[in-house]
Protein backbone atom coordinates (compact mmCIF):
# COMPACT_ATOMS: atom_id res chain seq x y z
CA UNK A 1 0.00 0.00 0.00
CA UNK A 2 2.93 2.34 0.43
CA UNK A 3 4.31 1.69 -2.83
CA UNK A 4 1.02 2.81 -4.21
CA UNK A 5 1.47 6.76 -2.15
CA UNK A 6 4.78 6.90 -4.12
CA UNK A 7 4.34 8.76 -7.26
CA UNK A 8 6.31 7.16 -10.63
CA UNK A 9 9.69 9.33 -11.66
CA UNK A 10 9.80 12.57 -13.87
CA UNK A 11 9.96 11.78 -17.79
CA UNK A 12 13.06 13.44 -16.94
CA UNK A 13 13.79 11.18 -14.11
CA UNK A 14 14.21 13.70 -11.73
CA UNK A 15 11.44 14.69 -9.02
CA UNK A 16 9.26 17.47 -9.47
CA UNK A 17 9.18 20.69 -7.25
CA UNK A 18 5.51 21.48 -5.67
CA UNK A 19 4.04 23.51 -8.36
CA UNK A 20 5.36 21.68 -11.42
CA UNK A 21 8.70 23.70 -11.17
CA UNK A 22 12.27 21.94 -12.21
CA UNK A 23 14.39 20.82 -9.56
CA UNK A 24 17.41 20.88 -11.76
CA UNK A 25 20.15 22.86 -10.20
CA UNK A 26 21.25 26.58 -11.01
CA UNK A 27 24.60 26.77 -12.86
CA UNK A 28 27.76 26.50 -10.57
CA UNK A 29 29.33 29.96 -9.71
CA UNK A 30 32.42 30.76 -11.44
CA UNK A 31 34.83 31.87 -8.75
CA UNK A 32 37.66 33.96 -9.19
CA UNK A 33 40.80 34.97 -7.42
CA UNK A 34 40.39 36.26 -3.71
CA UNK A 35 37.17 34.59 -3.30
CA UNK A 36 35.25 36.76 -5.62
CA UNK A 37 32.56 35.43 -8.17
CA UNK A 38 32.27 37.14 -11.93
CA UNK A 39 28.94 38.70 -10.35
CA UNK A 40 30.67 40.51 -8.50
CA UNK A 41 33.53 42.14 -10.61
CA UNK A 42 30.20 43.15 -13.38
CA UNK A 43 28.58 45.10 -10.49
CA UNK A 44 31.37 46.52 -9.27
CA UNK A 45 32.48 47.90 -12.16
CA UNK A 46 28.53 49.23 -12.67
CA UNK A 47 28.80 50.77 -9.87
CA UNK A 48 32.16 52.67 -10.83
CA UNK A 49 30.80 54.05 -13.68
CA UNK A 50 27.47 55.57 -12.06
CA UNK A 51 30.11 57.19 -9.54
CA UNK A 52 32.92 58.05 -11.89
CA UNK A 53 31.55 59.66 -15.28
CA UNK A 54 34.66 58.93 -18.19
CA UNK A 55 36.87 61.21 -18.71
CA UNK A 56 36.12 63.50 -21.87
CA UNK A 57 37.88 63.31 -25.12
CA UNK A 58 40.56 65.15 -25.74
CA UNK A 59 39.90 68.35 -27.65
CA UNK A 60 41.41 68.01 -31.13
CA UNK A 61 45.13 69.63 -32.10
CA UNK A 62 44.69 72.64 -34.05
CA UNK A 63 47.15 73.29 -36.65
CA UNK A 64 49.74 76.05 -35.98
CA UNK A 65 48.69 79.81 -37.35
CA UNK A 66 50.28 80.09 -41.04
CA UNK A 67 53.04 82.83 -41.36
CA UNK A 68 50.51 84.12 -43.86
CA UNK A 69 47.61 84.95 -41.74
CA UNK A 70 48.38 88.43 -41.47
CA UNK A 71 48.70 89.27 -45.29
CA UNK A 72 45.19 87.85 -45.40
CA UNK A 73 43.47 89.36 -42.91
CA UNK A 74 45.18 92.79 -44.31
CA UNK A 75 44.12 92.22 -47.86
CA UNK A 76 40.37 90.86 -46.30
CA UNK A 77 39.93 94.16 -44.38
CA UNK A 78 41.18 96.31 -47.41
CA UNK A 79 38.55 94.45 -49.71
CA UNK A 80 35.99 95.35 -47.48
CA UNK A 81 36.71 99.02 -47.03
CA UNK A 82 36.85 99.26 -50.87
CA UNK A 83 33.05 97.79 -50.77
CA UNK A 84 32.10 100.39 -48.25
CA UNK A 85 33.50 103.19 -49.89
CA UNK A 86 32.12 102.07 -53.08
CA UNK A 87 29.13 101.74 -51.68
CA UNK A 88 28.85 105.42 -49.94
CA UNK A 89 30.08 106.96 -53.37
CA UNK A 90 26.94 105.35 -55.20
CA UNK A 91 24.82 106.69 -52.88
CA UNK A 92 26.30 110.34 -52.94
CA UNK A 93 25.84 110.25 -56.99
CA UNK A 94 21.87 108.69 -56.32
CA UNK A 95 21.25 111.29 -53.80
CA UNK A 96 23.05 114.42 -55.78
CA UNK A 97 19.26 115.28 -57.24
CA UNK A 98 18.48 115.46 -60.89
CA UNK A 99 20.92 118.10 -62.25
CA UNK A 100 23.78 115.23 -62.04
CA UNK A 101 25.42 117.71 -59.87
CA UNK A 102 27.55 116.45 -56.49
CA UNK A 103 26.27 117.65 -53.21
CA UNK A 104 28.69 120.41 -52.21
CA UNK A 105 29.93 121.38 -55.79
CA UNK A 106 28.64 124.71 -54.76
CA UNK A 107 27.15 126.46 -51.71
CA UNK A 108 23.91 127.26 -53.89
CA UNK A 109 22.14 126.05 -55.97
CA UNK A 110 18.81 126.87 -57.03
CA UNK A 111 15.70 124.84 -56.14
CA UNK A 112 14.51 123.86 -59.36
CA UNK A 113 16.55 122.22 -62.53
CA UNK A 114 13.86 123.81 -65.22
CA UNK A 115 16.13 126.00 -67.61
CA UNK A 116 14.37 129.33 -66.96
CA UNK A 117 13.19 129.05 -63.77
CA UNK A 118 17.14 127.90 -62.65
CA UNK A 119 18.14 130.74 -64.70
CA UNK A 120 15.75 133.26 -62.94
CA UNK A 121 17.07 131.90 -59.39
CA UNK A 122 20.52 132.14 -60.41
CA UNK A 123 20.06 135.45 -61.46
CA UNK A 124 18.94 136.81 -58.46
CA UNK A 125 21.36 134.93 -56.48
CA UNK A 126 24.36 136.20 -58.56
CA UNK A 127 23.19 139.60 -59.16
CA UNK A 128 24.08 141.27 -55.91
CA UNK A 129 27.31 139.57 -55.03
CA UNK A 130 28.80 141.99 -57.87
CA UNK A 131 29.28 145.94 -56.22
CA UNK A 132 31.14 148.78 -57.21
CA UNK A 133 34.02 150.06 -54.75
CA UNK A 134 30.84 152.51 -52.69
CA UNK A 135 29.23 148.99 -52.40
CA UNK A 136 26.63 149.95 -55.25
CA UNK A 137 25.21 146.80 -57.00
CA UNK A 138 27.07 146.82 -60.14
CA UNK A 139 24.16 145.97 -62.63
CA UNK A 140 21.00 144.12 -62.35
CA UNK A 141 20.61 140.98 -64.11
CA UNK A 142 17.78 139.35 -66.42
CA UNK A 143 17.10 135.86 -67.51
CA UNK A 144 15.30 135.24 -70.35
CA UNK A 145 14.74 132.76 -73.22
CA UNK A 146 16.57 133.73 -76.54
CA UNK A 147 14.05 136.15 -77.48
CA UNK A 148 13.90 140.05 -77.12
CA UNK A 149 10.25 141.27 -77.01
CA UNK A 150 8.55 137.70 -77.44
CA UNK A 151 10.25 137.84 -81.04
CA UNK A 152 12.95 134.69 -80.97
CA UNK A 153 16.40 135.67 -81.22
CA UNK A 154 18.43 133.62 -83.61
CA UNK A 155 22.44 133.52 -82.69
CA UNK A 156 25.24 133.72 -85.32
CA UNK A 157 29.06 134.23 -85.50
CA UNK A 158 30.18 136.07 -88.69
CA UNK A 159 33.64 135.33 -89.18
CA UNK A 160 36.69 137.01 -90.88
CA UNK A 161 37.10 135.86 -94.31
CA UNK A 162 37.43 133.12 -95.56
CA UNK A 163 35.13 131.10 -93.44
CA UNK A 164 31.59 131.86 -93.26
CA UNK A 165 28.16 132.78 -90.93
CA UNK A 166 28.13 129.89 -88.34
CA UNK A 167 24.46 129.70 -87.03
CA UNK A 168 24.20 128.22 -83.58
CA UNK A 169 21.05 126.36 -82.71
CA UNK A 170 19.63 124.58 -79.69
CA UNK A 171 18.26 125.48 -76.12
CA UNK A 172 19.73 128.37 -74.69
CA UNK A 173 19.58 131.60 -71.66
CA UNK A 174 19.81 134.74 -72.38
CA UNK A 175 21.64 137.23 -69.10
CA UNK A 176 21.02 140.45 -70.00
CA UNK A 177 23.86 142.60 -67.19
CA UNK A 178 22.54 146.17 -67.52
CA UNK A 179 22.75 149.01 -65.35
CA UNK A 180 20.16 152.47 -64.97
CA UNK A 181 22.40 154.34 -67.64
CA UNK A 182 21.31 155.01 -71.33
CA UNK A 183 21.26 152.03 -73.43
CA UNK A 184 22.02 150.23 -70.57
CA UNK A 185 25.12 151.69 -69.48
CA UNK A 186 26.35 151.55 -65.91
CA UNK A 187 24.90 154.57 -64.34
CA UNK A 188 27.75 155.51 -62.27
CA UNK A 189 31.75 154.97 -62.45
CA UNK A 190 34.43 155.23 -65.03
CA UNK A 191 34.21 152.19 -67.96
CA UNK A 192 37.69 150.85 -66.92
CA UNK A 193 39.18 147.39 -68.14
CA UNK A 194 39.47 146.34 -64.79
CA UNK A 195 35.34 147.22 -64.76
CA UNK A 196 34.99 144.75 -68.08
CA UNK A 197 36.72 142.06 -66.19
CA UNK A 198 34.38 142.18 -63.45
CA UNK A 199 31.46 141.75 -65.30
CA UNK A 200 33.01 139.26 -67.79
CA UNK A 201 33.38 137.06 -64.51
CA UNK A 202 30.10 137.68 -63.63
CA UNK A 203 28.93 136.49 -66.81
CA UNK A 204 31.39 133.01 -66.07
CA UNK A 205 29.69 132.34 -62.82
CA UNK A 206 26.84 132.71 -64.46
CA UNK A 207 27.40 130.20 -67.30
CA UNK A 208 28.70 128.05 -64.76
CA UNK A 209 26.04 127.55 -62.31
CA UNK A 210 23.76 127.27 -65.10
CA UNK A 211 25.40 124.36 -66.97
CA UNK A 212 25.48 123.01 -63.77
CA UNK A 213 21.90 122.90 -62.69
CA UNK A 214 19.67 123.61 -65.28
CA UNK A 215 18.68 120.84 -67.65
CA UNK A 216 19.20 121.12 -70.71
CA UNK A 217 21.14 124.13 -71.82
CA UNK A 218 23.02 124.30 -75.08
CA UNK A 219 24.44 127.86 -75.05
CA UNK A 220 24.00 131.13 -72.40
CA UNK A 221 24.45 134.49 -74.13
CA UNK A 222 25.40 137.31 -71.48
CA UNK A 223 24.75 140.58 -73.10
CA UNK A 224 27.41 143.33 -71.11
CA UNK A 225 26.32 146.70 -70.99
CA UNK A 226 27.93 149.37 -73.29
CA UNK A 227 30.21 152.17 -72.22
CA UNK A 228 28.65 154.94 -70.44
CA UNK A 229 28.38 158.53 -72.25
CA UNK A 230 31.92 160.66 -71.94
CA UNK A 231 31.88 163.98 -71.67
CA UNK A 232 30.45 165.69 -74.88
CA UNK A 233 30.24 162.02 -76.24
CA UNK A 234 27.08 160.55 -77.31
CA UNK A 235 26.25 156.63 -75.57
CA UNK A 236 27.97 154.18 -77.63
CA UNK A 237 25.55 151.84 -79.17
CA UNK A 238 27.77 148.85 -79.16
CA UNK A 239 27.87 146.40 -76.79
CA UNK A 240 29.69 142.97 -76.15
CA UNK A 241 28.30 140.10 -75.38
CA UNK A 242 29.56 136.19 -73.88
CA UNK A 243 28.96 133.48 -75.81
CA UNK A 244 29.40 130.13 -73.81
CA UNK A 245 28.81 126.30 -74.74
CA UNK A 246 28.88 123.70 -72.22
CA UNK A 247 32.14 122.05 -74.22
CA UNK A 248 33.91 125.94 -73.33
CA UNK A 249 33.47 125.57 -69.77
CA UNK A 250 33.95 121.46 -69.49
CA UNK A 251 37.15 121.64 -67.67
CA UNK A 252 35.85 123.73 -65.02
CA UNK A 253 32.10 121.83 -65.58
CA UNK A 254 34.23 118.79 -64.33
CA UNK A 255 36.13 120.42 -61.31
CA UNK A 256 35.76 119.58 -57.75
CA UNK A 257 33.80 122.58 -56.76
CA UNK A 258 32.78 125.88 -58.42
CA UNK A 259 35.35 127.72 -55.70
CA UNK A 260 38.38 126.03 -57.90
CA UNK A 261 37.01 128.86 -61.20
CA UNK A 262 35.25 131.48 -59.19
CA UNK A 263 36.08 131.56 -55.05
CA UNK A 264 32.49 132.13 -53.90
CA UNK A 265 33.16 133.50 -50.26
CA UNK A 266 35.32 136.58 -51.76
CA UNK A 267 33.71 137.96 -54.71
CA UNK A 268 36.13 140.94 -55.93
CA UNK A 269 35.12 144.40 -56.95
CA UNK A 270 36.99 146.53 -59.59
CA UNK A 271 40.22 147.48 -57.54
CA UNK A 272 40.71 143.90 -56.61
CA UNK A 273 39.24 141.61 -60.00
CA UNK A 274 43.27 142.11 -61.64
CA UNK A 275 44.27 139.81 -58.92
CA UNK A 276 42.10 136.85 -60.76
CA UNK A 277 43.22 138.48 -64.65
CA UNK A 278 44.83 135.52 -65.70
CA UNK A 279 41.84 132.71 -65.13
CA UNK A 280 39.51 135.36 -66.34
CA UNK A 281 40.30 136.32 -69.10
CA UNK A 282 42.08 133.19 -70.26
CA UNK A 283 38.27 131.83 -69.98
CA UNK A 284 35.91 134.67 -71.45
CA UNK A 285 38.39 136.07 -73.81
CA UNK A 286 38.29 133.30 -76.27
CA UNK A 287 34.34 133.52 -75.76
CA UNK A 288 33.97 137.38 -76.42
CA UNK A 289 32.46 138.91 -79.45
CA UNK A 290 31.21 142.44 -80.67
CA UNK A 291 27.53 142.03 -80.83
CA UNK A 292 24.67 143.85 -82.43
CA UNK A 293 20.91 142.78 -83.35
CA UNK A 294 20.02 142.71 -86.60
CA UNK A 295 15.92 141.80 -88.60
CA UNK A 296 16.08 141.08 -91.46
CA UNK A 297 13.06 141.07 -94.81
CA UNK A 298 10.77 138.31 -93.05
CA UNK A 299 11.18 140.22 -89.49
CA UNK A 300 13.29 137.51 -87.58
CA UNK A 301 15.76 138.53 -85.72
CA UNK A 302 19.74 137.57 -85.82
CA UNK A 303 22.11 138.25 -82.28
CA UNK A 304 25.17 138.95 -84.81
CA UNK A 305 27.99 138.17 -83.24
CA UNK A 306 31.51 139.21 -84.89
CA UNK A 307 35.08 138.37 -82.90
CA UNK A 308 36.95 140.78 -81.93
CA UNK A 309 40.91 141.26 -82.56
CA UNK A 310 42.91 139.34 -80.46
CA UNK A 311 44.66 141.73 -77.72
C-alpha cells in the first residue's frame, strides 16, 4: 500500500518541485581569485561608472597659425573698405538730385533744374554779389529765353574771311547785365578794363552755375552793358556780349567745386578783380564777341555776333 502513495519518476527522471517547477540545479558559480565570483567584478564595475563619469575626449590639435595669416586678414579688411567706400560713393551720386550735380559742388544752388526758372534763381542769387568800390550793386541781371520782345532771337558768328556765318542752334539763356544808364550803361563809375573784367566774370559764374543745374542748356548768351556817355560824347551803341557752350566751360564743368574757377566767399570788386586776370580772361576772352541785333526782310531777328581782334 505504500508503494502505491509513491508517485512514478519525472519523464526526466528527476522529481518534481511542488508547483510543477524543475528541480534541476542553477549553474555552478564561477569563482575567481580572492574569493570573488564574476557577479561581482560586473557590479562593481557598474557601480564605478554611475560614480565616476569617463573622462572626456581630448579636444582636437589645431594646426599652428600660417606665417601668412596676417597678409590675409590685411588684404580681407582692405577688400571690405573698398566695398564700403564704393558703396557710400553710389549713394552720394543717387542722392546728388536730378541736375547730375555732387552735393557740395557749390554752396547754392537753385531749387529747381527747369532752364528758366534755374536761370531766374541764379540770377537773383548772382546779381548782388557783384558791387562797385561805394558797395553799389554793379548791374541788375535778367534771364530770359533767346528772345527780345517775345520775337525769338536767332544767334550767329560772322567770321573774318574766308570762313563763313556759323548759325548756332539749340536750347539756350539769355543774361542780359545792364545798369540804370542810357542804353544800358552803368549809371555811375568810369568804364575801366578792370570794370569789363568784373562783369566778364560775372557772366562766367553765371554760365557756370547754369550748366550746372539747369537741364538742358546748349548755349548762355550774357549781353554786357555798353560804355557809359563821356563827356560831350554821345552813348555808344555797341555792346559785347559772352557766348558760352557747355564744351567751353567742361574743364571747369568737371572740377571739384565751383570755388576752384570762381572763389564764392570773396567775390572781388573793380580794384581787386586784376588779382584773378589771368583765369579770367584766359576763360571769357576766347568767348567774347562784338555784338549787335540785326531783322532782317521776313522780321526775324539775328544776335550777330563778330570776334573781336585778339589783344
Amino acid at each position: 500500500m505504500a508503494g502505491d502513495l509513491i508517485p512514478p519518476p519525472s519523464p526526466a527522471g528527476r522529481p518534481e518541485q511542488p508547483g510543477g517547477g524543475s528541480t534541476e540545479p542553477p549553474p555552478p558559480r564561477r569563482w575567481l581569485s580572492g574569493g570573488e565570483t564574476a557577479v561581482h567584478v560586473e557590479e562593481r564595475a557598474e557601480r564605478r561608472e554611475r560614480e565616476d563619469p569617463p573622462a572626456p575626449a581630448p579636444e582636437p590639435r589645431l594646426a599652428p597659425d600660417s606665417p601668412y595669416r596676417p597678409r590675409f586678414g590685411f588684404l580681407f579688411g582692405a577688400l571690405i573698405g573698398v566695398a564700403i567706400a564704393a558703396a557710400v560713393l553710389a549713394y552720394l551720386l543717387i542722392a546728388g538730385g536730378g541736375s547730375g550735380a555732387p552735393e557740395g559742388w557749390s554752396k547754392w544752388k537753385p531749387d529747381s533744374d527747369e532752364r528758366l526758372t534755374a536761370a531766374a534763381q541764379i540770377a537773383a542769387h548772382v546779381a548782388p554779389k557783384y558791387r562797385q568800390e561805394n558797395g553799389d550793386q554793379l548791374v541788375m541781371v535778367n534771364a530770359s529765353d533767346l528772345e527780345l520782345r517775345d520775337v525769338p532771337l536767332e544767334v550767329v558768328i560772322r567770321n573774318r574771311p574766308p570762313a563763313g556765318i556759323q548759325r548756332i542752334d539749340g536750347d539756350g539763356v539769355l543774361y542780359t547785365l545792364a545798369g540804370f544808364g542810357p542804353l544800358g550803361s552803368i549809371e555811375k563809375g568810369k568804364a575801366t578794363e578792370a570794370r569789363h573784367r568784373l562783369l566778364r566774370r560775372e557772366a562766367l559764374e553765371l554760365a557756370l552755375l547754369t550748366f550746372r543745374y539747369a537741364k538742358g542748356v546748349d548755349l548762355v548768351v550774357a549781353l554786357l552793358p555798353p560804355r557809359g556817355p563821356e563827356e560831350g560824347k554821345p552813348p555808344q551803341t555797341a555792346f559785347t556780349a559772352l557766348l558760352f557752350r557747355p564744351g567751353d566751360l567742361e574743364a571747369q564743368l568737371d572740377a571739384p567745386s565751383l570755388q576752384v574757377t570762381v572763389p564764392e566767399d570773396r567775390t572781388p570788386r573793380v580794384a581787386s578783380v586784376n588779382a584773378e586776370a589771368p583765369r579770367i580772361d584766359a576763360l571769357t576772352r576766347p568767348n567774347l564777341f562784338l555784338a549787335s541785333i540785326r531783322q532782317v526782310q521776313d522780321a526775324r531777328l539775328y544776335l550777330v555776333l563778330d570776334r573781336l581782334p585778339t589783344p
